[in-house]
Protein backbone atom coordinates (compact mmCIF):
# COMPACT_ATOMS: atom_id res chain seq x y z
CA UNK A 1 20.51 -23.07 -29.37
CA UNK A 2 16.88 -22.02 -28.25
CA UNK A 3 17.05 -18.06 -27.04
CA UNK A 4 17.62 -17.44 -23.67
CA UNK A 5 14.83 -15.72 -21.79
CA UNK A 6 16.09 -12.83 -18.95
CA UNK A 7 13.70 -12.38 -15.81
CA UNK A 8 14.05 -9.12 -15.09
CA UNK A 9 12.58 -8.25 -11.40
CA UNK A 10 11.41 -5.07 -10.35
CA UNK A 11 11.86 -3.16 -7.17
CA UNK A 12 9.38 -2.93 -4.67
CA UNK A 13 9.20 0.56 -3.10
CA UNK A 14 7.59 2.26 -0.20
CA UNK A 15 6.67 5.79 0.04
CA UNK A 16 5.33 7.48 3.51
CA UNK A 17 3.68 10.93 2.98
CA UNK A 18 1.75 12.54 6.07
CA UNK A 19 -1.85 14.05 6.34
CA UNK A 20 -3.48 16.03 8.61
CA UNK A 21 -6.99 14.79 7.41
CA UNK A 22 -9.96 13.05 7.81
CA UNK A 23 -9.35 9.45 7.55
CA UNK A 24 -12.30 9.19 5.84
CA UNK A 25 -11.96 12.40 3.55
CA UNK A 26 -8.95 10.37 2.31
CA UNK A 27 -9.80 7.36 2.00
CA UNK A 28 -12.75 8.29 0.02
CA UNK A 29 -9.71 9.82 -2.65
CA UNK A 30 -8.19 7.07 -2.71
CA UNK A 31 -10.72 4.49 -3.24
CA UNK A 32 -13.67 6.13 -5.54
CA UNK A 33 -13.89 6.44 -9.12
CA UNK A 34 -14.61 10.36 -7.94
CA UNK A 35 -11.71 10.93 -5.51
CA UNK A 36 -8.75 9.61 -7.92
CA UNK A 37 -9.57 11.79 -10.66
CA UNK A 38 -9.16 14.71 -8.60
CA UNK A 39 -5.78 13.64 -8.46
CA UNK A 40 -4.65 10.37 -9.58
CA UNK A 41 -5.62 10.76 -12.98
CA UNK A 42 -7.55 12.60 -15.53
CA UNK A 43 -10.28 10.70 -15.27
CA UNK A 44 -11.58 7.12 -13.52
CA UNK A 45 -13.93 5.16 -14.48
CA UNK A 46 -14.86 1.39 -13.04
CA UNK A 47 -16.15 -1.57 -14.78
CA UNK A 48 -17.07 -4.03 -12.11
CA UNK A 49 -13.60 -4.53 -10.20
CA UNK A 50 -11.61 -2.80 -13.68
CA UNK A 51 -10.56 0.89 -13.16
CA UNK A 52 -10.06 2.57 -16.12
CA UNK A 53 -7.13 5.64 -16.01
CA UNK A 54 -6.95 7.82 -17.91
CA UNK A 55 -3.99 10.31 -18.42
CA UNK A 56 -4.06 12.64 -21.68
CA UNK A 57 -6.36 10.36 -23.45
CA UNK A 58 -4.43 7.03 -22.76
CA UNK A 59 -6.71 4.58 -20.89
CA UNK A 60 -4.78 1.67 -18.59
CA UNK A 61 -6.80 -0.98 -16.86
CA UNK A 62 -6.03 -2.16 -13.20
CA UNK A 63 -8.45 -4.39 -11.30
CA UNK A 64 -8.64 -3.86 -7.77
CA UNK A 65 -7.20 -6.32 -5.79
CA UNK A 66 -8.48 -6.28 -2.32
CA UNK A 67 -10.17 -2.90 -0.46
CA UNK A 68 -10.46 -2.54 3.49
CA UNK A 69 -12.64 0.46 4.47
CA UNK A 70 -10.28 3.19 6.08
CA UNK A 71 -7.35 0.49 5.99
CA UNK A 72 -6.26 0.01 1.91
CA UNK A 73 -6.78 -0.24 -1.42
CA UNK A 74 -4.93 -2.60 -3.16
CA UNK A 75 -4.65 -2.84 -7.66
CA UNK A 76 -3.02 -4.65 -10.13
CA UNK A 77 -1.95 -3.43 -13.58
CA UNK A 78 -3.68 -5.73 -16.34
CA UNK A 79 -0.03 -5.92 -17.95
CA UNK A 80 1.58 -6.24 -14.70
CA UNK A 81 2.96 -9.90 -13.47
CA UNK A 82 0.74 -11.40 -10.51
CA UNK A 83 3.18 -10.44 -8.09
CA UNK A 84 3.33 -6.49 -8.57
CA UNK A 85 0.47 -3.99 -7.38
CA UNK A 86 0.31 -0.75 -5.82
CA UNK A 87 -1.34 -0.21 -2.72
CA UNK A 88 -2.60 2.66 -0.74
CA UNK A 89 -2.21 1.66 2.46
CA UNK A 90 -3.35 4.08 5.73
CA UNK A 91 -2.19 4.47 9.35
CA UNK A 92 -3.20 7.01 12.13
CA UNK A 93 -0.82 7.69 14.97
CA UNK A 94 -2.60 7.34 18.10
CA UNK A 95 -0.81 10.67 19.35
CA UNK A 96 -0.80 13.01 17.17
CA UNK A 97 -3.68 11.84 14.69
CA UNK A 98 -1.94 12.33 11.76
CA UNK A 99 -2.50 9.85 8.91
CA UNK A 100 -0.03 7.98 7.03
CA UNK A 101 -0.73 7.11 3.72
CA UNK A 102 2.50 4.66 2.70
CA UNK A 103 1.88 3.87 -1.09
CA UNK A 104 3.47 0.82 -2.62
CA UNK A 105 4.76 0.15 -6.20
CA UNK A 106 6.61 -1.49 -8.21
CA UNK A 107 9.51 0.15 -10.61
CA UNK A 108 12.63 -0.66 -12.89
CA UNK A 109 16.10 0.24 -11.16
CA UNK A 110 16.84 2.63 -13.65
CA UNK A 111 13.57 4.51 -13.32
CA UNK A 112 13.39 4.76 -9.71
CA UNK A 113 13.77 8.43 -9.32
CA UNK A 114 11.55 8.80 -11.80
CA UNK A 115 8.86 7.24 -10.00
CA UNK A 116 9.45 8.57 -6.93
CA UNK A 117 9.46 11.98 -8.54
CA UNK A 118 6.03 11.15 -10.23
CA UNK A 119 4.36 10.14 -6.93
CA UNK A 120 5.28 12.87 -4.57
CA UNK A 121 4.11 15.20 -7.73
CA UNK A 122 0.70 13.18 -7.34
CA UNK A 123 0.89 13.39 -4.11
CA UNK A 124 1.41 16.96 -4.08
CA UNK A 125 -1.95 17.18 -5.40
CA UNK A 126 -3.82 15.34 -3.62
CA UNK A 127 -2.72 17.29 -0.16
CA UNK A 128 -3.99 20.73 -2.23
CA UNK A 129 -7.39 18.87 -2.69
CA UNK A 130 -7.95 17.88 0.66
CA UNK A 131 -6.31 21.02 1.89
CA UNK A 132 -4.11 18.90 4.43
């Protein structure tokens, strides 16, 4: 009997956090080699459309997907499957001119928190940079 393969699929989530920034200011952080190693990772570095991570010397590869000036950057893992990225993807409220930065990812069941946890840690960051 040949081995029976399981697909296991992986939750898409959405995350809203809030700024009180420069649209610009934060889309250059989220979009620049520069800007996501001030919080993202320890350090970024880009190879054409490859960005390298790195976090405590371990490098992962993600090729950027799709970028709209202002609007969203868009990645792919290299060991992800074609239909999993994460996105950073930005709205201003016409009233109040706060900026929405709605991130989203892809994550087992079981590590859910987890991931959460992780990204509003990152995200954390990222407001003491920018000082929104």
């Amino acid at each position: 009997m040949p081995p029976r393969i399981l697909l296991v699929m992986r939750k898409k989530i959405e995350l809203e956090y809030i700024f009180s920034s420069s649209l610009n200011v934060l889309f250059s952080r989220l979009s620049t080699t520069m800007g996501l190693s001030e919080w993202f990772a320890d350090e970024v570095q880009q190879a054409g459309s490859t960005f390298i991570f790195t976090w405590n010397g371990t490098k992962s590869r993600a090729r950027l997907l799709e970028l709209k000036r202002n609007i969203s950057v868009k990645f792919r893992w290299e060991d992800a499957s074609d239909d999993e990225y994460f996105e950073f993807l930005l709205e201003v409220d016409a009233l109040t001119a706060e900026v929405a930065l709605i991130i989203t990812d892809f994550t087992d069941e079981d590590d859910e928190d987890s991931t959460i946890e992780l990204w509003d840690k990152q995200i954390d960051i990222l407001h003491r940079v920018i000082g929104a």
